[in-house]
N, C-alpha and C. Protein backbone atom coordinates (compact mmCIF):
# COMPACT_ATOMS: atom_id res chain seq x y z
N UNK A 1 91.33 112.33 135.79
CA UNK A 1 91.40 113.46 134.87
C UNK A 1 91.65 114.75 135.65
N UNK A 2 92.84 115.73 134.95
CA UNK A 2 92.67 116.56 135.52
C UNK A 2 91.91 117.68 135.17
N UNK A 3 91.18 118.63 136.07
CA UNK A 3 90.67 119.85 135.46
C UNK A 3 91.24 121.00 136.10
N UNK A 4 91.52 121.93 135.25
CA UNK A 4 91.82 123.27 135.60
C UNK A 4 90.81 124.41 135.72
N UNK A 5 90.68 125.57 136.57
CA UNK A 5 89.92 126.34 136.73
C UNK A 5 90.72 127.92 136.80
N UNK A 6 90.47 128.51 135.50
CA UNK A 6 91.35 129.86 135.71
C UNK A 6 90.54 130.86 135.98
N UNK A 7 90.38 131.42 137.37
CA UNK A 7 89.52 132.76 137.91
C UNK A 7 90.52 134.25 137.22
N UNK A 8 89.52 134.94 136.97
CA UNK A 8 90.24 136.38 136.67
C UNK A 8 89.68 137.33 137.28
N UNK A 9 88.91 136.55 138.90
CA UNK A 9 88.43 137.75 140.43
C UNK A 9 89.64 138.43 140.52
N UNK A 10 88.96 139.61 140.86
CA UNK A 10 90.29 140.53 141.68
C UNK A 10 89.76 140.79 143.20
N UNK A 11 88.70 140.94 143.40
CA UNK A 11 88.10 141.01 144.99
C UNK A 11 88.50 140.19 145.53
N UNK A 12 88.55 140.13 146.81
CA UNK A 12 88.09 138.87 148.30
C UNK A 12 86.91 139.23 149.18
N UNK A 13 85.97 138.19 149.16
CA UNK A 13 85.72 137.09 147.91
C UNK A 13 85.40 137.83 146.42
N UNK A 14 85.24 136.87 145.87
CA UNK A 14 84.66 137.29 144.53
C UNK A 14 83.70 136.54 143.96
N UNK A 15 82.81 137.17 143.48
CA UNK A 15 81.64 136.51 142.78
C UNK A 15 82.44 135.38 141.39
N UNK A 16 83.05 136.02 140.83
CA UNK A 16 83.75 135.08 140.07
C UNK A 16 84.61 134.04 140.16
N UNK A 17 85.40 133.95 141.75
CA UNK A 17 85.56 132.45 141.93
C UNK A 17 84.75 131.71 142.35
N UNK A 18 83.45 132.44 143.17
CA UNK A 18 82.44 131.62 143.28
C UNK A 18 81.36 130.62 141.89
N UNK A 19 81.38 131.60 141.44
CA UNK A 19 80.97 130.82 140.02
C UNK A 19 81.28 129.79 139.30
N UNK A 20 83.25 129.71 139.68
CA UNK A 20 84.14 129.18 139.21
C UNK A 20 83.78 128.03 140.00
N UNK A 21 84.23 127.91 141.56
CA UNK A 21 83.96 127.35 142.01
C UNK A 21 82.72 126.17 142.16
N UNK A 22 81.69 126.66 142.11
CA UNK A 22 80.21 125.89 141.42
C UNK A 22 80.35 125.13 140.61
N UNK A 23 80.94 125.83 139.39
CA UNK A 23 81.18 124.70 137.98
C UNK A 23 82.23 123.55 138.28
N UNK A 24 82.97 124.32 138.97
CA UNK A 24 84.23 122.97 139.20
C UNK A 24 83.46 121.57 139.63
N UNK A 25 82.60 121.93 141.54
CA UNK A 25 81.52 121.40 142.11
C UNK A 25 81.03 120.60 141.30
N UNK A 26 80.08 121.21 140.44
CA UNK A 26 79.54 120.74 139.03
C UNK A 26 79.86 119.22 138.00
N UNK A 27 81.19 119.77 137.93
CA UNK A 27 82.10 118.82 137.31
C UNK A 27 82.33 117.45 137.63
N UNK A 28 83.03 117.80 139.10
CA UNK A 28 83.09 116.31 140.02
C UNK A 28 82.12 115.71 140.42
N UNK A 29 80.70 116.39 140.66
CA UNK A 29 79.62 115.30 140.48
C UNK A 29 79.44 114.33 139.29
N UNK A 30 79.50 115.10 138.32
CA UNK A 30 79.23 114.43 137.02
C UNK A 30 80.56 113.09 136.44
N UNK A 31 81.60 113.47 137.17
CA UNK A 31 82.65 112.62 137.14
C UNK A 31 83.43 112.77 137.98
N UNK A 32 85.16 112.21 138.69
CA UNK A 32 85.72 112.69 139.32
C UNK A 32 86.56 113.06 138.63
N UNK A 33 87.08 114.15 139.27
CA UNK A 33 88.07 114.97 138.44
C UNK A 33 89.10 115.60 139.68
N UNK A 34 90.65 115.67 139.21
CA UNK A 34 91.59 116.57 140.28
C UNK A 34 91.14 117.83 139.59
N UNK A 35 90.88 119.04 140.81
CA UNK A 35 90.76 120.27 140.52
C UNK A 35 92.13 120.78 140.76
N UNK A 36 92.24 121.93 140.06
CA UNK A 36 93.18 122.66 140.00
C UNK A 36 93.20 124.37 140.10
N UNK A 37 92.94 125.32 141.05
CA UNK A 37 92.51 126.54 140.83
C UNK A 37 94.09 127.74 140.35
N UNK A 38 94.35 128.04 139.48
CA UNK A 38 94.46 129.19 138.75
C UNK A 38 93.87 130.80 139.27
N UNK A 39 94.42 131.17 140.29
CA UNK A 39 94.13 132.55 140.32
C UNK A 39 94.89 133.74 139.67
N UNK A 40 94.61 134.49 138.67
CA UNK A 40 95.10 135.30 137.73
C UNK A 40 95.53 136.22 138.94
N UNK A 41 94.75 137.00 140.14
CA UNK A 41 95.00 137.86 140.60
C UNK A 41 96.39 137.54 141.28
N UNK A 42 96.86 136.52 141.35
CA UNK A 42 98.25 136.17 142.24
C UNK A 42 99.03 136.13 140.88
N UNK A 43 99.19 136.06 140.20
CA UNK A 43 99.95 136.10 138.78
C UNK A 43 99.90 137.64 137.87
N UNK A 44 99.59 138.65 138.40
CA UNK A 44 99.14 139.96 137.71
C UNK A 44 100.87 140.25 137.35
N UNK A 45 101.42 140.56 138.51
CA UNK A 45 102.81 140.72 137.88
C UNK A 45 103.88 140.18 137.37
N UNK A 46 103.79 138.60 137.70
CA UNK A 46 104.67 137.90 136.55
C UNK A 46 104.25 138.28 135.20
N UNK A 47 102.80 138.12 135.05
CA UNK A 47 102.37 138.14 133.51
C UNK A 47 102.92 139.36 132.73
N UNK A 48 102.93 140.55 133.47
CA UNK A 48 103.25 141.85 133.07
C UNK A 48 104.83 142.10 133.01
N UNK A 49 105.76 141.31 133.27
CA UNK A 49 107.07 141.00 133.66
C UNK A 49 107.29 140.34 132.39
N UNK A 50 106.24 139.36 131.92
CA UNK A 50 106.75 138.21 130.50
C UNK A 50 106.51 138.97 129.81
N UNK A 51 105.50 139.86 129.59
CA UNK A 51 105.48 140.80 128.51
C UNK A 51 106.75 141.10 128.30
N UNK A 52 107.12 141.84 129.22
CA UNK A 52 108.70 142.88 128.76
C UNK A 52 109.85 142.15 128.44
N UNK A 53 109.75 140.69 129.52
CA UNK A 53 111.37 140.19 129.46
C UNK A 53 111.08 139.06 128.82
N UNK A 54 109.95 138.71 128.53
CA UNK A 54 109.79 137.40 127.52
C UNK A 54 109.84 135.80 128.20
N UNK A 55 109.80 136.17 130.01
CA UNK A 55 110.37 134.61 130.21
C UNK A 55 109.33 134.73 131.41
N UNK A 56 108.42 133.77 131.64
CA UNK A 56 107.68 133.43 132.52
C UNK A 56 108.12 133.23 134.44
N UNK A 57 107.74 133.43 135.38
CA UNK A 57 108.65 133.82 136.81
C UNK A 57 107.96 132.11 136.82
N UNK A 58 108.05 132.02 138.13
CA UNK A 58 108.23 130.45 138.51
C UNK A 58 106.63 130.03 138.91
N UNK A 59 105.67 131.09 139.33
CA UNK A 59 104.41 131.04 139.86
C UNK A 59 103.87 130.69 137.86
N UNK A 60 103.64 131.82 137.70
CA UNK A 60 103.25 131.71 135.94
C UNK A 60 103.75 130.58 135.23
N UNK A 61 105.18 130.24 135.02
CA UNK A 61 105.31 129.00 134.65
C UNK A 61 104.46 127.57 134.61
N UNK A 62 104.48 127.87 136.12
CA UNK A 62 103.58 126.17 137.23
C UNK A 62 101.86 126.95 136.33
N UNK A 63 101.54 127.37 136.36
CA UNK A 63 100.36 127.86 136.20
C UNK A 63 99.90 127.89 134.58
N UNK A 64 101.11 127.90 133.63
CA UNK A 64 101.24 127.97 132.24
C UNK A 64 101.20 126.12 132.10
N UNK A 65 101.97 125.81 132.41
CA UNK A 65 102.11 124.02 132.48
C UNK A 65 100.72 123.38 133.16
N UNK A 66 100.18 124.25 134.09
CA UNK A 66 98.84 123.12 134.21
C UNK A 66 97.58 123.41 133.85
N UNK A 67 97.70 124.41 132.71
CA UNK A 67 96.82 124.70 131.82
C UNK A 67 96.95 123.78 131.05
N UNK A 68 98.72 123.82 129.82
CA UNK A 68 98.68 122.78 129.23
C UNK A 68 98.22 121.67 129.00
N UNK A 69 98.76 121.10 130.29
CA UNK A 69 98.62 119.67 130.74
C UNK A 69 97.25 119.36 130.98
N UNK A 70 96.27 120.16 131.75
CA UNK A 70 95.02 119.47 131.74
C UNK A 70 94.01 119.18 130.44
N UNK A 71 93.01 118.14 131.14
CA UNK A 71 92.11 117.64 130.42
C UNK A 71 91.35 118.64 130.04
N UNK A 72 90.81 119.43 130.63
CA UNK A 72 89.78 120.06 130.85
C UNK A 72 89.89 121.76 131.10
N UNK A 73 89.06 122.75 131.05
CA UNK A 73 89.46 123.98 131.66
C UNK A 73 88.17 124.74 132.20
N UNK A 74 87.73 125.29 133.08
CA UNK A 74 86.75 126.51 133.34
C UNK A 74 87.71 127.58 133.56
N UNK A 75 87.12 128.35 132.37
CA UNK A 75 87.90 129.93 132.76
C UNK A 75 86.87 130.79 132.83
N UNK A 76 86.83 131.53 133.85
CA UNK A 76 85.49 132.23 134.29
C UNK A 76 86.56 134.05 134.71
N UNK A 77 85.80 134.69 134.18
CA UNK A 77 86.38 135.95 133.93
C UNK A 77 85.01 137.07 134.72
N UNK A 78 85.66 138.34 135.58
CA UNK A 78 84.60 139.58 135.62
C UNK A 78 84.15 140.52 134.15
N UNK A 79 83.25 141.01 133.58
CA UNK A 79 82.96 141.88 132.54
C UNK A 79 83.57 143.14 132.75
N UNK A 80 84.28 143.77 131.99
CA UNK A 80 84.96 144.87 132.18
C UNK A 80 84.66 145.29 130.56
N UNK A 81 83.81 146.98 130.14
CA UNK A 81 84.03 147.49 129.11
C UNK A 81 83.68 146.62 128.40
N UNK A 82 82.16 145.98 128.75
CA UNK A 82 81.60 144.76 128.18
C UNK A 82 82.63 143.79 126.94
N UNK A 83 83.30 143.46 127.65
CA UNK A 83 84.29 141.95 127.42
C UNK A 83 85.07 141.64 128.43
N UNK A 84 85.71 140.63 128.19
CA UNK A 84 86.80 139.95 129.06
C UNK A 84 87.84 140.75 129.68
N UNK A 85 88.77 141.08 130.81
CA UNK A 85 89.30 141.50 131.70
C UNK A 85 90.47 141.48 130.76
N UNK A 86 91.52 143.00 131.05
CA UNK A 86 92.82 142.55 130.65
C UNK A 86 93.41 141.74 131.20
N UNK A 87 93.38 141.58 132.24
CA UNK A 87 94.53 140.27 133.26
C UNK A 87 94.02 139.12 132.50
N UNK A 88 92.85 138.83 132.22
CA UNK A 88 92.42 137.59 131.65
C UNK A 88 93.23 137.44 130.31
N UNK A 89 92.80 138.08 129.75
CA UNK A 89 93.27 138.38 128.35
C UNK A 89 94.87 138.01 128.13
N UNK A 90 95.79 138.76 129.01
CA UNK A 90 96.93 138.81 128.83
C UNK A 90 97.56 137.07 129.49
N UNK A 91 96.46 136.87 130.25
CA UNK A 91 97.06 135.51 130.73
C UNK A 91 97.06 134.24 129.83
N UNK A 92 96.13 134.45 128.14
CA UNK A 92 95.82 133.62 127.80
C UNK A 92 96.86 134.13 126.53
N UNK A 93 96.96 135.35 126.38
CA UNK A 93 98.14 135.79 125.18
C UNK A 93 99.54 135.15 125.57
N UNK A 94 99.93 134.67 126.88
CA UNK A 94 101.56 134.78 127.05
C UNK A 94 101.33 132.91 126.96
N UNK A 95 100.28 132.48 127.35
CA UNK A 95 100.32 130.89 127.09
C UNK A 95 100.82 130.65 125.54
N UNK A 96 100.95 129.66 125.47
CA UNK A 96 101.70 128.67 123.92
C UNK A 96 100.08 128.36 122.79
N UNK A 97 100.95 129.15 121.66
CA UNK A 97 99.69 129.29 121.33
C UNK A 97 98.89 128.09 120.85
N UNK A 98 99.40 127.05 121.06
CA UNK A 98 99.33 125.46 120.74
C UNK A 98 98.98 124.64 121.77
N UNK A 99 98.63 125.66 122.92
CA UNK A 99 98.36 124.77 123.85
C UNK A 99 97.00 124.41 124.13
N UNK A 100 96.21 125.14 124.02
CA UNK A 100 94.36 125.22 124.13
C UNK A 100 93.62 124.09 122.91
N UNK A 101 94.87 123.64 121.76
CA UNK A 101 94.52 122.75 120.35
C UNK A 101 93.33 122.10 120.89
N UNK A 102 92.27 121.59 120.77
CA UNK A 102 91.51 120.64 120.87
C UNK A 102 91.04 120.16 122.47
N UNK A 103 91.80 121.36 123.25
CA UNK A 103 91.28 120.99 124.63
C UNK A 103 89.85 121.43 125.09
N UNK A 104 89.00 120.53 125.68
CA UNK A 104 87.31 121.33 126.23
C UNK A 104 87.25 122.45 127.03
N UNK A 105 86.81 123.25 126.86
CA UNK A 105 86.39 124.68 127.91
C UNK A 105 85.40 124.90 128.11
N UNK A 106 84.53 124.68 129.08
CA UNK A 106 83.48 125.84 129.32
C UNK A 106 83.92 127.32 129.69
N UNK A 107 83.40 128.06 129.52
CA UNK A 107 83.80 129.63 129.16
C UNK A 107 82.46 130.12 129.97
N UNK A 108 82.74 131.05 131.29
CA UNK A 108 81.59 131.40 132.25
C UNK A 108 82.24 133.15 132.68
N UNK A 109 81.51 133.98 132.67
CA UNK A 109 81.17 135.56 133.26
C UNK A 109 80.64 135.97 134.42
N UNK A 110 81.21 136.74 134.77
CA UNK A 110 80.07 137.31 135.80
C UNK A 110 80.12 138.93 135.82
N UNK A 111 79.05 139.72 135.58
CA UNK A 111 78.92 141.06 135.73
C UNK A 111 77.59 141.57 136.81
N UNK A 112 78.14 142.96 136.47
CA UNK A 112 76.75 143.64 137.80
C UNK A 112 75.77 143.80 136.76
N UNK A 113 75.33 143.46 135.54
CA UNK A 113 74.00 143.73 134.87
C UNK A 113 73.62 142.10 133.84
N UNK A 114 72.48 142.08 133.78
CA UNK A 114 72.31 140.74 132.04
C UNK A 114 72.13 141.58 131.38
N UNK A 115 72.64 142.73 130.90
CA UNK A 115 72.91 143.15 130.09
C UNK A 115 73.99 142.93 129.02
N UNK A 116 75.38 142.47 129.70
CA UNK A 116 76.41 141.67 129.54
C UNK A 116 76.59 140.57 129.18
N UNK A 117 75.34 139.71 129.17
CA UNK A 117 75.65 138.03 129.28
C UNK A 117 76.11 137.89 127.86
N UNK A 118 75.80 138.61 126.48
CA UNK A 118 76.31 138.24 125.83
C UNK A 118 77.76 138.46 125.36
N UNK A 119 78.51 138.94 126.03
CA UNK A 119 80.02 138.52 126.44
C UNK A 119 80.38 137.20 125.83
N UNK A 120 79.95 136.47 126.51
CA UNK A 120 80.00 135.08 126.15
C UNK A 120 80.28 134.60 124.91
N UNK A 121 79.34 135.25 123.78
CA UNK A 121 79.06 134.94 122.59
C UNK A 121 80.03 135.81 121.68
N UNK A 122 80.26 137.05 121.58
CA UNK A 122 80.98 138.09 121.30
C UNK A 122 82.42 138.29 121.45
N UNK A 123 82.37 137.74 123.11
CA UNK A 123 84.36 138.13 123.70
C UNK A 123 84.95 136.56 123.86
N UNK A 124 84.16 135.84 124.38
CA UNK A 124 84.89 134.68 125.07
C UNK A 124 85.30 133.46 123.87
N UNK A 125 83.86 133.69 123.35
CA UNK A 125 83.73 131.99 122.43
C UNK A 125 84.65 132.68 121.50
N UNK A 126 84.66 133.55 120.63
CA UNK A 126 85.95 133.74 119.59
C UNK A 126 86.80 133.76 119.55
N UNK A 127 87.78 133.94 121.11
CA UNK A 127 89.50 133.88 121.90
C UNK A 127 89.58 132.47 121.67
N UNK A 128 88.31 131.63 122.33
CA UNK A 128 88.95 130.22 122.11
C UNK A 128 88.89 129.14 120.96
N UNK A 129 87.75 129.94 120.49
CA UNK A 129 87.96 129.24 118.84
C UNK A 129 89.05 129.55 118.12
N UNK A 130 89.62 130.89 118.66
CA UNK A 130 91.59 131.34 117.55
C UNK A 130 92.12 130.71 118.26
N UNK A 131 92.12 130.10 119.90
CA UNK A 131 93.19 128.98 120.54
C UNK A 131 92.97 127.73 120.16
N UNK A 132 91.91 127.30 119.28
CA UNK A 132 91.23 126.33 118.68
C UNK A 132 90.89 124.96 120.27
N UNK A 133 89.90 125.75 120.95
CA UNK A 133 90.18 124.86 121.84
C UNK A 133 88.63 124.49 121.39
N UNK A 134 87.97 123.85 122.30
CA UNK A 134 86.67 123.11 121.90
C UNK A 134 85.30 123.56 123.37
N UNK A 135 85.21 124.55 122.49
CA UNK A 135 84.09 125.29 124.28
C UNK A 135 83.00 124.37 124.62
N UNK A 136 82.46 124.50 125.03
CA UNK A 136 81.10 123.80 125.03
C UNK A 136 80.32 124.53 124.75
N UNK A 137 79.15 123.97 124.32
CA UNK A 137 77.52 124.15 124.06
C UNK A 137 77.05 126.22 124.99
N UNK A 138 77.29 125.35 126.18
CA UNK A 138 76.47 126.17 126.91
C UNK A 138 77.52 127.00 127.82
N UNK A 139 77.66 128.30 127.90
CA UNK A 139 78.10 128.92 127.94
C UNK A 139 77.35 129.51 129.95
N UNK A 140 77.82 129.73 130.77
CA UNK A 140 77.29 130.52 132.13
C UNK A 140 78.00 131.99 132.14
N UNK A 141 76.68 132.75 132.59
CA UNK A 141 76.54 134.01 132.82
C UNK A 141 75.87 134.56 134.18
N UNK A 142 75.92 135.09 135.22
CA UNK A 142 75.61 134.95 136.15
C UNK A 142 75.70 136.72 136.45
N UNK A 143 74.86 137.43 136.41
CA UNK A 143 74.93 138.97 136.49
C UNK A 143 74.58 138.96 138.21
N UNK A 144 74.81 139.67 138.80
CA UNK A 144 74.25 140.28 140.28
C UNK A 144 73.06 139.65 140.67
N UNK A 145 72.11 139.73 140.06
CA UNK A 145 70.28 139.41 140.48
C UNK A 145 70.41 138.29 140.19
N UNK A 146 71.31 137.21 139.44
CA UNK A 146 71.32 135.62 139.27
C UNK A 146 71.68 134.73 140.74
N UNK A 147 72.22 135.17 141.51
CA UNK A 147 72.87 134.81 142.39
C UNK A 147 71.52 134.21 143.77
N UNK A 148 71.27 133.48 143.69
CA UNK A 148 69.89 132.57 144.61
C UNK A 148 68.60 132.60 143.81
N UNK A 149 69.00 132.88 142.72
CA UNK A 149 67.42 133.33 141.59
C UNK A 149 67.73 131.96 141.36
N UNK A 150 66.36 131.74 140.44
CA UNK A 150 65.95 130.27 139.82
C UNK A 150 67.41 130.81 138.21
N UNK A 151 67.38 129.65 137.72
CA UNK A 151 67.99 129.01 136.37
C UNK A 151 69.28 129.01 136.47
N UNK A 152 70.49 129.79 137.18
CA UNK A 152 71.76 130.00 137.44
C UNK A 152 72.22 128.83 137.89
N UNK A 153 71.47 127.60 138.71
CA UNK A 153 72.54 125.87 138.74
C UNK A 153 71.66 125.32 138.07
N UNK A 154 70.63 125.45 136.90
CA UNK A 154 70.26 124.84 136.10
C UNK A 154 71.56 124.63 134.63
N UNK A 155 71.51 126.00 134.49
CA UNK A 155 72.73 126.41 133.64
C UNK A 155 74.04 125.56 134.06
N UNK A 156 74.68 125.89 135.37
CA UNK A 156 75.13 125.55 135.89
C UNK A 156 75.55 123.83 135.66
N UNK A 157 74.73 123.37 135.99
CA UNK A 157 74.48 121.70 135.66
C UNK A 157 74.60 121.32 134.58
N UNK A 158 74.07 121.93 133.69
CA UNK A 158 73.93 121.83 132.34
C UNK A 158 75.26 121.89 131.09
N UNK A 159 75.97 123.31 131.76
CA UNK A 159 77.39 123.25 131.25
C UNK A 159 78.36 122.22 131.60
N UNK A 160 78.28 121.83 133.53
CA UNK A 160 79.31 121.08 134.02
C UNK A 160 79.04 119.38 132.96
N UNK A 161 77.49 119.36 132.89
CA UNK A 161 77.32 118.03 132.16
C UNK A 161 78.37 117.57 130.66
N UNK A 162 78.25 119.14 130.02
CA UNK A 162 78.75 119.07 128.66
C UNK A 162 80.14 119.02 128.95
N UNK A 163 80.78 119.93 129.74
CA UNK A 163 82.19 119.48 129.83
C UNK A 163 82.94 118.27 130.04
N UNK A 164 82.25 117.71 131.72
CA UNK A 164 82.43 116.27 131.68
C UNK A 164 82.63 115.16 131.05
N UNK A 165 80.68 115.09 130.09
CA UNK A 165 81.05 114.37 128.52
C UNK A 165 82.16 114.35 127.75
N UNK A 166 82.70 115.63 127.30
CA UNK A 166 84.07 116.22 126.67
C UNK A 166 84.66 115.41 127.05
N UNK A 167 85.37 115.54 128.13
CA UNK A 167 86.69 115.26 129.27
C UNK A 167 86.93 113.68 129.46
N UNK A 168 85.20 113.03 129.60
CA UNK A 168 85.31 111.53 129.32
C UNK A 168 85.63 111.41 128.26
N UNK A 169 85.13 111.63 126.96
CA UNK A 169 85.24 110.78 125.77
C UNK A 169 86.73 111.13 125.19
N UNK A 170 87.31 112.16 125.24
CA UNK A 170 88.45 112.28 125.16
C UNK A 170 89.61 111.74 125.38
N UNK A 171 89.22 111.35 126.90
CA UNK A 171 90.36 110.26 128.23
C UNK A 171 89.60 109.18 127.62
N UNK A 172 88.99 108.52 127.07
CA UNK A 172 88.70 107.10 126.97
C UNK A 172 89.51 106.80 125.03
N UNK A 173 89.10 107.98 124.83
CA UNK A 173 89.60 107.43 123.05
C UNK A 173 91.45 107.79 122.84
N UNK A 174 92.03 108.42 124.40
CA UNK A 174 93.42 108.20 124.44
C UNK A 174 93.66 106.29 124.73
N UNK A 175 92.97 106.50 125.73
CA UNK A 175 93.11 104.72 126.29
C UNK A 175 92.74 104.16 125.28
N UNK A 176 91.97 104.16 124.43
CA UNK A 176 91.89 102.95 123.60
C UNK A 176 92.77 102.88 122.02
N UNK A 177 93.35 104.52 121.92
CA UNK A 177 94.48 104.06 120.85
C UNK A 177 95.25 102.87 120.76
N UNK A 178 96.10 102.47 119.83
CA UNK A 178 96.69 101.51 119.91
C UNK A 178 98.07 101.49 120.02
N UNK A 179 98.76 101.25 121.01
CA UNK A 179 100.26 101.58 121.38
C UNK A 179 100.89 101.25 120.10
N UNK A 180 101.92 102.17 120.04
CA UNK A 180 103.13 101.78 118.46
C UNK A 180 103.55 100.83 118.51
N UNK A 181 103.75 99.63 119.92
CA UNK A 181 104.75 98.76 119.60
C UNK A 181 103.98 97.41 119.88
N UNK A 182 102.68 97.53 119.26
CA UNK A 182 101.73 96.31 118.81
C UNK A 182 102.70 95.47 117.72
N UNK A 183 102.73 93.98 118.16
CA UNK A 183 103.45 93.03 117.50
C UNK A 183 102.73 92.89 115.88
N UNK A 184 103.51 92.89 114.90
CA UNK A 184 102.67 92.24 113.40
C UNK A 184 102.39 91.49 113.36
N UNK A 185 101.17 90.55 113.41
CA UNK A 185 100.75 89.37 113.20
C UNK A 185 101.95 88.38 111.93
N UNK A 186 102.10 87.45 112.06
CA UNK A 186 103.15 86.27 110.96
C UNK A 186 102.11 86.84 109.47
N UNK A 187 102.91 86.66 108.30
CA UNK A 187 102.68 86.42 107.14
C UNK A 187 103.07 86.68 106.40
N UNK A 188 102.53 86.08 105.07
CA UNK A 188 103.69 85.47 104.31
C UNK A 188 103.94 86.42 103.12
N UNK A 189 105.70 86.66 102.49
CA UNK A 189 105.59 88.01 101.84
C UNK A 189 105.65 87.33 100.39
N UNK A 190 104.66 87.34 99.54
CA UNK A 190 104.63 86.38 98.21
C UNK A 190 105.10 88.13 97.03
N UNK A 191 106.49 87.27 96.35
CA UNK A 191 107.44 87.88 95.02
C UNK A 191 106.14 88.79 94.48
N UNK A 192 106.45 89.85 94.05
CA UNK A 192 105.43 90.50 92.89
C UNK A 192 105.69 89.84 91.17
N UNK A 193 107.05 89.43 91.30
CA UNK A 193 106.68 88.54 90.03
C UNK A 193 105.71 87.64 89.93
N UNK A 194 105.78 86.64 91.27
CA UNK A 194 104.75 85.57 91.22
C UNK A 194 103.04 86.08 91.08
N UNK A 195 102.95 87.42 91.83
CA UNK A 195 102.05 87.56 92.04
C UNK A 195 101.14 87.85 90.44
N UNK A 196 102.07 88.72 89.66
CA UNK A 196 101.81 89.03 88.65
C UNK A 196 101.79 88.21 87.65
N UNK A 197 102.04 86.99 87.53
CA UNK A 197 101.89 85.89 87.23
C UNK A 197 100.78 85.05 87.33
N UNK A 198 100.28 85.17 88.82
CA UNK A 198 99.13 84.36 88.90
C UNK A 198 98.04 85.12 88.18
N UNK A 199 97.85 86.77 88.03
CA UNK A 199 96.79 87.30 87.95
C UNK A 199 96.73 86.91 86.03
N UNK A 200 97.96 87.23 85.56
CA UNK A 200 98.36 86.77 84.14
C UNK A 200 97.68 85.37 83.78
N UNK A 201 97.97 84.14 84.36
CA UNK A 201 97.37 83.17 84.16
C UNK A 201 95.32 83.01 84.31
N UNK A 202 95.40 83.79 85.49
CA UNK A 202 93.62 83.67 85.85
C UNK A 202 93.10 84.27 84.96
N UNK A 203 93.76 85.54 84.45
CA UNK A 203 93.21 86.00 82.96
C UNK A 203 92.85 85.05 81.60
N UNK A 204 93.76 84.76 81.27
CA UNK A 204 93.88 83.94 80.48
C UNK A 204 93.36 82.75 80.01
């Protein structure tokens, strides 16, 4: 399975790919998974380029397609003007708006206060319920003072668990559809006259 991870850090380092990073961590314990990292900050000016000219550069493209394509997504964003980042924002406006349909997300923040954490609830979970994607449960928030404090890889664990679940049951109920070109079992095609006949007689 693949999973994708879209950071919207602008620092080096950044607390927010670290976060990102963790959950990914997270993930592949709970199952294996190909990671995939998505850095928005290397994509700032294609994205701002599709705005105007309407056509994605070759970095954004590759980066638009393996959003699509994956199983799975962590998009972990900095708090800016308590909500989601414009770079974030704009990276998820120029995607297809058909592409997020029914795919799992955990949805994770990071700001300098918990004052913010509810971001989460307010900015994040409602973008992906209009992309109709399928968030999970539990949502990570990780303000400044979270960072070696107790509950932050409880959370942590807790989200990567729910996504995982997602990501399995999903990949298992593709595999077990039933291919279109399953053979018809033999049998036999009996006249509707006859048929209507027999029911005529049993009446009778």
């Amino acid at each position: 399975m693949k999973l994708v991870v879209v950071s919207a850090g602008l620092s080096v380092p950044s607390s927010t790919r670290l976060l990102a990073d963790r959950l990914a961590a997270a993930v592949d314990r709970k199952t294996p998974v190909d990671v995939q990292v998505v850095e928005l900050r290397d994509l700032a000016v294609e994205i701002a380029h599709h705005f105007t000219n309407g056509f994605p550069g070759k970095a954004l493209a590759a980066a638009l397609d393996a959003v699509t394509r994956a199983d799975g997504l962590i998009v972990v964003t900095p708090v800016f003007s308590a909500s989601y980042s414009g770079l974030f924002k704009s990276f998820f406006d120029v995607l297809d708006k058909d592409a997020l349909a029914g795919k799992p997300v955990l949805i994770a923040a990071t700001g300098g206060t918990a004052r913010h954490s509810l971001v989460l609830e307010h900015a994040l979970r409602p973008l992906f319920a209009y992309l109709r994607a399928v968030t999970v449960p539990t949502g990570v928030y990780a303000a400044s003072e979270d960072w070696g404090a107790e509950g932050l890889p409880e959370r942590v664990d807790r989200a990567a668990g729910e996504l995982a679940a997602l990501m399995t049951g999903l990949s298992a109920g593709r595999e077990e559809k039933k291919p279109a070109h399953l053979e018809v079992a033999d049998f036999t095609v009996v006249p509707f006259a006859e048929q209507l006949a027999r029911v005529s007689s049993s009446g009778g």
